[in-house]
PDB file of N, CA and C in Angstrom:
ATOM      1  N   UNK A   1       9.813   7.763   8.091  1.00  0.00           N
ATOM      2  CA  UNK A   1      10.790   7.191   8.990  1.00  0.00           C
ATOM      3  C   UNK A   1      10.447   5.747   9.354  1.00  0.00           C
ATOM      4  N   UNK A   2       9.389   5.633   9.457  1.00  0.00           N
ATOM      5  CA  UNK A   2       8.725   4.344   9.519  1.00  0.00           C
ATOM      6  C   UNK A   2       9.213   2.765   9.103  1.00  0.00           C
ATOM      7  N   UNK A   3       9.928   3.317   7.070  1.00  0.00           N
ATOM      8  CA  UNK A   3      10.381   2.539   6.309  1.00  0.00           C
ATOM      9  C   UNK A   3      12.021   2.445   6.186  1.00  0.00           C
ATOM     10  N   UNK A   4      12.187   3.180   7.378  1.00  0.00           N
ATOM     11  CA  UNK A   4      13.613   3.678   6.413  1.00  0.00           C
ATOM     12  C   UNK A   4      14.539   2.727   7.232  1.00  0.00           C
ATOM     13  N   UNK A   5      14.736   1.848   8.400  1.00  0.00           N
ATOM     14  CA  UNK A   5      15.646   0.731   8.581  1.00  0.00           C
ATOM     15  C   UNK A   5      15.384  -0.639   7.740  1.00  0.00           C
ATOM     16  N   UNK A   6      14.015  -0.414   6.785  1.00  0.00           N
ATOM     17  CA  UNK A   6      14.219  -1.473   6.042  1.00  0.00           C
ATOM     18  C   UNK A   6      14.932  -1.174   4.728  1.00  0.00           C
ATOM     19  N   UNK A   7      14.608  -0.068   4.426  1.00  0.00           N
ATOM     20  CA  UNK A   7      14.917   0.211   2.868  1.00  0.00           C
ATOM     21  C   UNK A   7      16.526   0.507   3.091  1.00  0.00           C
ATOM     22  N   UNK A   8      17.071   1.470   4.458  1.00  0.00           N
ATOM     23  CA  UNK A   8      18.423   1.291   4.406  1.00  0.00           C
ATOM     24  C   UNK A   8      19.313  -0.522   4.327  1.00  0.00           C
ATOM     25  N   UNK A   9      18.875  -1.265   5.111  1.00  0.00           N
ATOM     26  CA  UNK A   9      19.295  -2.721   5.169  1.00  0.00           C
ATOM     27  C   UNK A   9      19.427  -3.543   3.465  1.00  0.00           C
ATOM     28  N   UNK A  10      17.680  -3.123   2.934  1.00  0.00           N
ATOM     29  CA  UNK A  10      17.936  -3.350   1.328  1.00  0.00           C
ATOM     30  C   UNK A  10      18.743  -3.474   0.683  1.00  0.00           C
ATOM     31  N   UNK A  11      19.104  -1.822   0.965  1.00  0.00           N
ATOM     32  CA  UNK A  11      20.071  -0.944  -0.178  1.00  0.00           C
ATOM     33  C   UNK A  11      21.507  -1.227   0.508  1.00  0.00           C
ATOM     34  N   UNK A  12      21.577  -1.430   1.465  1.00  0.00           N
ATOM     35  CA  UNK A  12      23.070  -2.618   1.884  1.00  0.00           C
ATOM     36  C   UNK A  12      23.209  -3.764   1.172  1.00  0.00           C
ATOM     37  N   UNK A  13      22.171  -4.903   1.136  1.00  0.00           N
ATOM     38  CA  UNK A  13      22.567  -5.705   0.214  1.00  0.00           C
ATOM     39  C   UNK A  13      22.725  -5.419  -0.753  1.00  0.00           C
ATOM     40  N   UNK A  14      22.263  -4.645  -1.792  1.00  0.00           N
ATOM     41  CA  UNK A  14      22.401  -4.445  -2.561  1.00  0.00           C
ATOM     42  C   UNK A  14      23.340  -4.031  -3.415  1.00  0.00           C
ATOM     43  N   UNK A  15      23.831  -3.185  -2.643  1.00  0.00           N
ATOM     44  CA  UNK A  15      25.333  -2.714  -2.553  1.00  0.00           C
ATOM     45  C   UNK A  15      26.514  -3.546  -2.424  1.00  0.00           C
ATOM     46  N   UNK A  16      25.970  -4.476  -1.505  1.00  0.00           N
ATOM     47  CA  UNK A  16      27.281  -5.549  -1.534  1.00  0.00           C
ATOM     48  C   UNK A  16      27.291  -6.387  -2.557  1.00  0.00           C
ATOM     49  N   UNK A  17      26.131  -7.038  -3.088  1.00  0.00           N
ATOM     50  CA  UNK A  17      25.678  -8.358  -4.202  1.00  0.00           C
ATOM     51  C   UNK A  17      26.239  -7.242  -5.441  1.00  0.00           C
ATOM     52  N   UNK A  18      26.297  -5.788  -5.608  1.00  0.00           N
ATOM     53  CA  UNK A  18      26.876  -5.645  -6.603  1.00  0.00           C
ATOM     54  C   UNK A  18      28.310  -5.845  -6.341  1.00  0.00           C
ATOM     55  N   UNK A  19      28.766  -5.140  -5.509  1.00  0.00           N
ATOM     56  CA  UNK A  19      30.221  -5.257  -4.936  1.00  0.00           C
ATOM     57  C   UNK A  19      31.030  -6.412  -5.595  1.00  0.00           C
ATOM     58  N   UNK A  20      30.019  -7.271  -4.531  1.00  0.00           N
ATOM     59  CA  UNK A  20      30.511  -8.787  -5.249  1.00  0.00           C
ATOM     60  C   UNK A  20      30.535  -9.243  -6.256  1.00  0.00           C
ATOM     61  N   UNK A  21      29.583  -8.576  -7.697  1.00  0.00           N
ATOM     62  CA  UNK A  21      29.446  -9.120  -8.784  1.00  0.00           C
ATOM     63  C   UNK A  21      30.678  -8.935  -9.342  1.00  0.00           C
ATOM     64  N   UNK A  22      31.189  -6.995  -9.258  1.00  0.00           N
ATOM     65  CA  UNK A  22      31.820  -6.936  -9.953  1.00  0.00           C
ATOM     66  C   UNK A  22      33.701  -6.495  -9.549  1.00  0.00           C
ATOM     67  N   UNK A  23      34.056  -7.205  -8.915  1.00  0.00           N
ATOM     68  CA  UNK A  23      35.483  -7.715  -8.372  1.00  0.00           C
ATOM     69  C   UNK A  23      36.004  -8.622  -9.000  1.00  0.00           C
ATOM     70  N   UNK A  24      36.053  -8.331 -11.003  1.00  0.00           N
ATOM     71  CA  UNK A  24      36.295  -9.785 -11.306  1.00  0.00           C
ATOM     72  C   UNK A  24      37.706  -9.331 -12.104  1.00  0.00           C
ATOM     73  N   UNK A  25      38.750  -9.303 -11.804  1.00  0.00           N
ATOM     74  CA  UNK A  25      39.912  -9.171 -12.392  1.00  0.00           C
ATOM     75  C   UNK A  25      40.945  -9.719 -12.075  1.00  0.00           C
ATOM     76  N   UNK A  26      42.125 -10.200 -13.424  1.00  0.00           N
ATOM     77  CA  UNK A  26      43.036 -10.987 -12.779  1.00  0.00           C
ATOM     78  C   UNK A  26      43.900 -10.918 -11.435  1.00  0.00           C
ATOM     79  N   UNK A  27      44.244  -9.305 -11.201  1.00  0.00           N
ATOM     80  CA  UNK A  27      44.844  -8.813  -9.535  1.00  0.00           C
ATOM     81  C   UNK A  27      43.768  -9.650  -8.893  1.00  0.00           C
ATOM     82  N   UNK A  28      43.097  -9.591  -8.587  1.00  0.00           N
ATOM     83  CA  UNK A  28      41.903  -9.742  -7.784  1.00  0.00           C
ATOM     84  C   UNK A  28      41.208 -11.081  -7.313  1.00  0.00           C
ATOM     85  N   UNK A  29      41.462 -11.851  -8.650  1.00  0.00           N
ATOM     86  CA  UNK A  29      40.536 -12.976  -8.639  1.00  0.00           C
ATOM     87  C   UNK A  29      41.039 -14.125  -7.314  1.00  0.00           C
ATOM     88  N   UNK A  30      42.366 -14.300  -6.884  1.00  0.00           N
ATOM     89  CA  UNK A  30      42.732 -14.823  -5.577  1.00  0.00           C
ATOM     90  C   UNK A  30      41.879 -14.375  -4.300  1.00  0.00           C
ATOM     91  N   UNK A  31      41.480 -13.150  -4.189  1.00  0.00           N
ATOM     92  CA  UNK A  31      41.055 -12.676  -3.161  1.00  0.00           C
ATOM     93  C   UNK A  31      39.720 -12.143  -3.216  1.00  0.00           C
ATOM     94  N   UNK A  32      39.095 -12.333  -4.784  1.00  0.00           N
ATOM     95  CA  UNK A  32      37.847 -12.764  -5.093  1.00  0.00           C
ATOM     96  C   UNK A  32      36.860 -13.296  -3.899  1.00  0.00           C
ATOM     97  N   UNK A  33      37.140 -14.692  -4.657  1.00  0.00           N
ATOM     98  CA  UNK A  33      36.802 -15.562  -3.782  1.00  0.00           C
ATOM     99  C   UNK A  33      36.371 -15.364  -2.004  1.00  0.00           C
ATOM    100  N   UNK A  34      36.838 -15.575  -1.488  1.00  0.00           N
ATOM    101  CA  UNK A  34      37.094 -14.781   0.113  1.00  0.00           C
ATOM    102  C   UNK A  34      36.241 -13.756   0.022  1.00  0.00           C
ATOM    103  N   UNK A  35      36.664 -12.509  -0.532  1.00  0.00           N
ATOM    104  CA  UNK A  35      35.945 -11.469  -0.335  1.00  0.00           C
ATOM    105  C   UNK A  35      34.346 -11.751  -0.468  1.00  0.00           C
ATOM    106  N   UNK A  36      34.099 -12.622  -1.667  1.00  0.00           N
ATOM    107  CA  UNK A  36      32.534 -12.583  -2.003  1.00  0.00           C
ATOM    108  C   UNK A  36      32.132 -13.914  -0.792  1.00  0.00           C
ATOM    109  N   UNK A  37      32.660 -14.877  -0.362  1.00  0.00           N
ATOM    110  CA  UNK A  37      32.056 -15.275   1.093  1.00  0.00           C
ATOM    111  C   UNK A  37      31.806 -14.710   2.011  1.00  0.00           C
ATOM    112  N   UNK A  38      32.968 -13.425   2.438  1.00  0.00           N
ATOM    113  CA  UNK A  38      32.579 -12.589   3.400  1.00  0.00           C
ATOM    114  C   UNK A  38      31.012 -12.099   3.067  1.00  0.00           C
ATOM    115  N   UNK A  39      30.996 -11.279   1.717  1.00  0.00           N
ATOM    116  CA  UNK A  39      29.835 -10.694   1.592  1.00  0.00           C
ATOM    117  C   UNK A  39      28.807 -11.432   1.947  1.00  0.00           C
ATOM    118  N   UNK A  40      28.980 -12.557   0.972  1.00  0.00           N
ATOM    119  CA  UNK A  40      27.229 -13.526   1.480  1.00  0.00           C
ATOM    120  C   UNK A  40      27.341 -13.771   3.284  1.00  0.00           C
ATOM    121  N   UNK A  41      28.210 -13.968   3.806  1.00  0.00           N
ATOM    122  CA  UNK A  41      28.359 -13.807   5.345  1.00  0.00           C
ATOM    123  C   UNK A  41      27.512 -12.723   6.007  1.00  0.00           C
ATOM    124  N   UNK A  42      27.955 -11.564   5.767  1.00  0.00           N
ATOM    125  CA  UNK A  42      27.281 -10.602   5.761  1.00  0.00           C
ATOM    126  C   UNK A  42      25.235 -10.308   5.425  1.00  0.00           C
ATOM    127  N   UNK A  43      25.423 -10.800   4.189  1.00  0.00           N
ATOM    128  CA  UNK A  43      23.851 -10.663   4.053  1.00  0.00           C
ATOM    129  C   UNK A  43      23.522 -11.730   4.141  1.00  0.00           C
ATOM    130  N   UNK A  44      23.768 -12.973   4.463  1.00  0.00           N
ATOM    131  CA  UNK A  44      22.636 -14.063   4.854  1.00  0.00           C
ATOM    132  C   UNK A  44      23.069 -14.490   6.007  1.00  0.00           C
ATOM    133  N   UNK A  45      24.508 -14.237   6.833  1.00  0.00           N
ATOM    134  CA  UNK A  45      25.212 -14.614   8.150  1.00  0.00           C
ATOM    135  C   UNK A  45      24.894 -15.758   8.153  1.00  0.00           C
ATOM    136  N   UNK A  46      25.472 -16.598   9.451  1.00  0.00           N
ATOM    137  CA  UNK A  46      26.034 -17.934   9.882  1.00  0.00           C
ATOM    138  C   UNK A  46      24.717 -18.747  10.757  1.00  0.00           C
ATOM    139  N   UNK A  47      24.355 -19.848  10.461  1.00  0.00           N
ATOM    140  CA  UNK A  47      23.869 -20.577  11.499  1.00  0.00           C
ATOM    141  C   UNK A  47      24.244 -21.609  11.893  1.00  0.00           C
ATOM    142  N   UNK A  48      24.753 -22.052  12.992  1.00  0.00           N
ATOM    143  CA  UNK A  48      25.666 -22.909  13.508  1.00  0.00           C
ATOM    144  C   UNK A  48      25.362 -23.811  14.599  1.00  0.00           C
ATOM    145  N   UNK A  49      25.695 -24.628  15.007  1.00  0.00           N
ATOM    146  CA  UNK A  49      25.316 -25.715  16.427  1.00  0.00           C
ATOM    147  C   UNK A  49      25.324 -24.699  17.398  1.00  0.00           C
ATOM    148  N   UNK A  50      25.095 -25.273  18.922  1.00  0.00           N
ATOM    149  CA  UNK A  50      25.539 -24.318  20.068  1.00  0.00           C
ATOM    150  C   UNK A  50      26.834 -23.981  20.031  1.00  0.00           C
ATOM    151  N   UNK A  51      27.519 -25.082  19.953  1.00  0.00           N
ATOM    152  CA  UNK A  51      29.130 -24.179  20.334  1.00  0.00           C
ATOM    153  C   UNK A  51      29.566 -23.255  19.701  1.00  0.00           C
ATOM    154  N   UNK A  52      29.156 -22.886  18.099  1.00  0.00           N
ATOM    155  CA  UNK A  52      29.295 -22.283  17.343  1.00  0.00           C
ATOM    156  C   UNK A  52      28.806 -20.944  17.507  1.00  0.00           C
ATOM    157  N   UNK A  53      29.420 -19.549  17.400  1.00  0.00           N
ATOM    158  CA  UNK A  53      28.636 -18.064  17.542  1.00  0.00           C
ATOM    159  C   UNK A  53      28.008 -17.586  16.478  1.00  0.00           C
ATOM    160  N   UNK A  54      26.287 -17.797  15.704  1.00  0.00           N
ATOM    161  CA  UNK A  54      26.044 -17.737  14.645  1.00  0.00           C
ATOM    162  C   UNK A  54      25.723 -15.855  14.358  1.00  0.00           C
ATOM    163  N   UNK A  55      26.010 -15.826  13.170  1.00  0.00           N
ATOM    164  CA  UNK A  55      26.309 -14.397  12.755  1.00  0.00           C
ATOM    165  C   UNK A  55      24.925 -14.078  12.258  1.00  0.00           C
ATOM    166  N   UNK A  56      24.324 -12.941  12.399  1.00  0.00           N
ATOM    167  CA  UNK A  56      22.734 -12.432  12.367  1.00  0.00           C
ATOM    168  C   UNK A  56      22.763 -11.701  10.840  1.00  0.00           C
ATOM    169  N   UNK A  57      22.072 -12.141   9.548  1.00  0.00           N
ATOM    170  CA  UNK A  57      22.597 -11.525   8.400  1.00  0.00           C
ATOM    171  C   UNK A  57      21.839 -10.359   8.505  1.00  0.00           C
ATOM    172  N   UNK A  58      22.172  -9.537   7.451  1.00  0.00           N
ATOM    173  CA  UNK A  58      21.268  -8.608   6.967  1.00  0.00           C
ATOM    174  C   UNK A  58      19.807  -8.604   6.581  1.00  0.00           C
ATOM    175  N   UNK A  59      19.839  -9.943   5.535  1.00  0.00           N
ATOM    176  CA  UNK A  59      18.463 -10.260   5.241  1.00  0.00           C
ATOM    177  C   UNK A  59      18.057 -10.897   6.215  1.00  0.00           C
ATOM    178  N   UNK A  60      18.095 -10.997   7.372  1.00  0.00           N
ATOM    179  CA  UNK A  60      17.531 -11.513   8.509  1.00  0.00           C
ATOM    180  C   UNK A  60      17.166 -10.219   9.220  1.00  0.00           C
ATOM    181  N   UNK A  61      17.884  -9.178   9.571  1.00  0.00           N
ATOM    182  CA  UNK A  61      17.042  -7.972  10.226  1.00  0.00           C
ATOM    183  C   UNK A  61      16.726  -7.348   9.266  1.00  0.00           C
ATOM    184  N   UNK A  62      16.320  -7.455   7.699  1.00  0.00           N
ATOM    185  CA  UNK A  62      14.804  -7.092   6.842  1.00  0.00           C
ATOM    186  C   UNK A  62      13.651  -7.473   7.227  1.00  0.00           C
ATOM    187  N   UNK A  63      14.087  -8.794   7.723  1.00  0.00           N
ATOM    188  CA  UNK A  63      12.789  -9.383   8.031  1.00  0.00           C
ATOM    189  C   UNK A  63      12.520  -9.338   8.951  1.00  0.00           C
ATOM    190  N   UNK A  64      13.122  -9.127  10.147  1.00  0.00           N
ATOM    191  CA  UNK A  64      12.850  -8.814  10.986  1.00  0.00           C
ATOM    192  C   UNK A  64      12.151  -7.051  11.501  1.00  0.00           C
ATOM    193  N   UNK A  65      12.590  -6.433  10.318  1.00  0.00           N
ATOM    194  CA  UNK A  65      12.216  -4.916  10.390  1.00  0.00           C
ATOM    195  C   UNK A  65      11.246  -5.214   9.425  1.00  0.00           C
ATOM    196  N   UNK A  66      10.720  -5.692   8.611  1.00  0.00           N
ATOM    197  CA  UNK A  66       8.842  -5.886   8.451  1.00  0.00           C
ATOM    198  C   UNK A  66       8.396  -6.756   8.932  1.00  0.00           C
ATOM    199  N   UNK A  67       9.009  -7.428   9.810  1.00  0.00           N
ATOM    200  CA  UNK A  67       7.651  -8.007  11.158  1.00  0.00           C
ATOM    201  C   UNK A  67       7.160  -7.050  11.704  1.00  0.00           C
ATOM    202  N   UNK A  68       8.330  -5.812  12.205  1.00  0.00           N
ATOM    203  CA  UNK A  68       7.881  -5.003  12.831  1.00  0.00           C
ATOM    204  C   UNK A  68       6.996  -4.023  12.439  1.00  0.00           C
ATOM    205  N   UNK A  69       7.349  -3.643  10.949  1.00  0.00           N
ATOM    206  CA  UNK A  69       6.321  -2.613   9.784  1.00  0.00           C
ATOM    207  C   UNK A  69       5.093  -3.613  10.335  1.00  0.00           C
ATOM    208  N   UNK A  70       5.182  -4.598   9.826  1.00  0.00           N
ATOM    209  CA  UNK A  70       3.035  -5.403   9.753  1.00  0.00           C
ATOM    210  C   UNK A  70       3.006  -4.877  11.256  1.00  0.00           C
ATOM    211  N   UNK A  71       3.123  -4.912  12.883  1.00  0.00           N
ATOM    212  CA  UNK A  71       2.938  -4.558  13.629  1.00  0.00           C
ATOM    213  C   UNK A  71       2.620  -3.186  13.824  1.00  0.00           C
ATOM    214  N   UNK A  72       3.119  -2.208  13.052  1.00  0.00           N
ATOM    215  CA  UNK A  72       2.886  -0.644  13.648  1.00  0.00           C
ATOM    216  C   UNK A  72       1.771  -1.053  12.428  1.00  0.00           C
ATOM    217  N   UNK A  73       2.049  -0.791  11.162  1.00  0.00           N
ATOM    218  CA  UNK A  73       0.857  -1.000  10.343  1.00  0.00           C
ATOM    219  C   UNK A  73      -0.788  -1.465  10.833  1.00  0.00           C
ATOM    220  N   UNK A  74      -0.166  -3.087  11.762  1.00  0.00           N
ATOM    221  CA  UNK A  74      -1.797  -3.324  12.342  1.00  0.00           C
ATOM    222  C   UNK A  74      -2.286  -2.232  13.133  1.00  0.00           C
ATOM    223  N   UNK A  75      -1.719  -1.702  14.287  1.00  0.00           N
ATOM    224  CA  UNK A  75      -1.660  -1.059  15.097  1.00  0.00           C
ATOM    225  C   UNK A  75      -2.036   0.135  14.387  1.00  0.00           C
ATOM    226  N   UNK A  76      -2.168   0.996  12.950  1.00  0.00           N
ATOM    227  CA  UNK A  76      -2.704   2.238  12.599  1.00  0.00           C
ATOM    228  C   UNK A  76      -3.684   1.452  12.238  1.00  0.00           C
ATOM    229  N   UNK A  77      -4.279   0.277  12.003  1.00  0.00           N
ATOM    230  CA  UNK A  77      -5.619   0.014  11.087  1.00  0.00           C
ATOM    231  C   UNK A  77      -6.448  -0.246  12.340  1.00  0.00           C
ATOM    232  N   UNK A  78      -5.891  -1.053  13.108  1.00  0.00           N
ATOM    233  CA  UNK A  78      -6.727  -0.826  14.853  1.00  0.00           C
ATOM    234  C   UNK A  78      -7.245   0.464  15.114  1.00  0.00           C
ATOM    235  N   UNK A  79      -6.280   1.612  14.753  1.00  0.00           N
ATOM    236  CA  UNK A  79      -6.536   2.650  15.317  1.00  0.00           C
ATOM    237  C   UNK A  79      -6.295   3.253  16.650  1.00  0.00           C
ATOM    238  N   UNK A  80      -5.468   2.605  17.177  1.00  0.00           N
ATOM    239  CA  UNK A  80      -5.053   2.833  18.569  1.00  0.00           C
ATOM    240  C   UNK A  80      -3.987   3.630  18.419  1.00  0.00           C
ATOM    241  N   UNK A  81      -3.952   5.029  19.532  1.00  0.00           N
ATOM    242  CA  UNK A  81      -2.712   6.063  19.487  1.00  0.00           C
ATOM    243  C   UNK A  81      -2.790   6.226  21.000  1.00  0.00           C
ATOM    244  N   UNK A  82      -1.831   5.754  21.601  1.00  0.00           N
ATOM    245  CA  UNK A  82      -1.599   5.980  22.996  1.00  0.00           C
ATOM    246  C   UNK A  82      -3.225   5.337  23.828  1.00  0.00           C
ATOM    247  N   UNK A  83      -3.424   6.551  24.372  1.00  0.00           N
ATOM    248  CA  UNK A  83      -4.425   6.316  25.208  1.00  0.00           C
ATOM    249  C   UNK A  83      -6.019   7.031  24.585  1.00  0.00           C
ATOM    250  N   UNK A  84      -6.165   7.656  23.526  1.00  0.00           N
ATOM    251  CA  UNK A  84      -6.794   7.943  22.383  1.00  0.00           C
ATOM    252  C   UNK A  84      -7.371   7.117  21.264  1.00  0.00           C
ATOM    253  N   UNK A  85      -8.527   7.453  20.808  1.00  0.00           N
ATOM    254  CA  UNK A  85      -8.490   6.537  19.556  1.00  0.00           C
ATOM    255  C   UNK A  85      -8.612   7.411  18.685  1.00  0.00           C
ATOM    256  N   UNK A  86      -8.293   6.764  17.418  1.00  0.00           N
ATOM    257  CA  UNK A  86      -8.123   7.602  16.576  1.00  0.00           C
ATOM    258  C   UNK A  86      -8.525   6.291  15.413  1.00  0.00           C
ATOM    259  N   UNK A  87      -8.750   7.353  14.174  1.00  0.00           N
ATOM    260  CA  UNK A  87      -9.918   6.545  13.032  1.00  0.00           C
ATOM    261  C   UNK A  87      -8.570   6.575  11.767  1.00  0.00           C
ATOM    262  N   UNK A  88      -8.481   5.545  11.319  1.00  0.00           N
ATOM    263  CA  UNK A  88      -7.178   5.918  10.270  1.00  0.00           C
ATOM    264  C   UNK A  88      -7.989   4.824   9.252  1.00  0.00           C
ATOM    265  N   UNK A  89      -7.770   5.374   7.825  1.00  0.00           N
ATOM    266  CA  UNK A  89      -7.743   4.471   6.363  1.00  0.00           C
ATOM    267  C   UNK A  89      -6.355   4.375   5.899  1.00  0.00           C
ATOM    268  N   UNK A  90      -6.095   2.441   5.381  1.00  0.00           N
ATOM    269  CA  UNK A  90      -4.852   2.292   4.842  1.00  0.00           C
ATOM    270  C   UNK A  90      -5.391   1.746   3.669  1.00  0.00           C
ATOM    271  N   UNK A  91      -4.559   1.634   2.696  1.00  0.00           N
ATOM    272  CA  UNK A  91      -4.969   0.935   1.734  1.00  0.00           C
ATOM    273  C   UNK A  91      -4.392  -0.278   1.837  1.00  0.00           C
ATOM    274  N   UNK A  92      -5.262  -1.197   1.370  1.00  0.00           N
ATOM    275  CA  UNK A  92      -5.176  -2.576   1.328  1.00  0.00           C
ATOM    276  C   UNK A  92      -4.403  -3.487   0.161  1.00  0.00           C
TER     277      UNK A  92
END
């Protein structure tokens, strides 16, 4: 459970960058376009001046969800569990 808001977020982009690859037909190709900005919107979102409301991408809370993995991670190689210690091996 540990891994799994990163690997779900992943497998979102992933899903969309295919999405986007393959929307390539003449119906389509007008609204192509658009659609595959939305997507990159989506996984890399907006950064903008102040006045502007910048949009938080996907690949931004990946990374933000393994800042947090290296944190619990340090935190089992510390060895600290509540108010207990406890002795843990990770591999390196």
């Amino acid at each position: 459970m540990l891994f799994a808001k990163a690997i779900s977020l992943e497998f979102t982009i992933k899903c969309l960058q295919l999405y986007a690859s393959s929307i390539r037909s003449n119906l389509n190709e007008r609204k192509a376009h658009e659609l595959y900005k939305k997507i990159m919107i989506e996984i890399e979102g907006i950064r903008g001046s102040d006045s502007i409301i910048s949009v938080v991408g996907l690949r931004e809370q990946v990374i933000g969800e393994i800042s947090l993995l290296k944190q619990e991670v340090k935190k089992l190689r510390i060895g600290v569990l509540k108010t207990r210690q406890i002795m843990t091996y990770t591999l390196n």
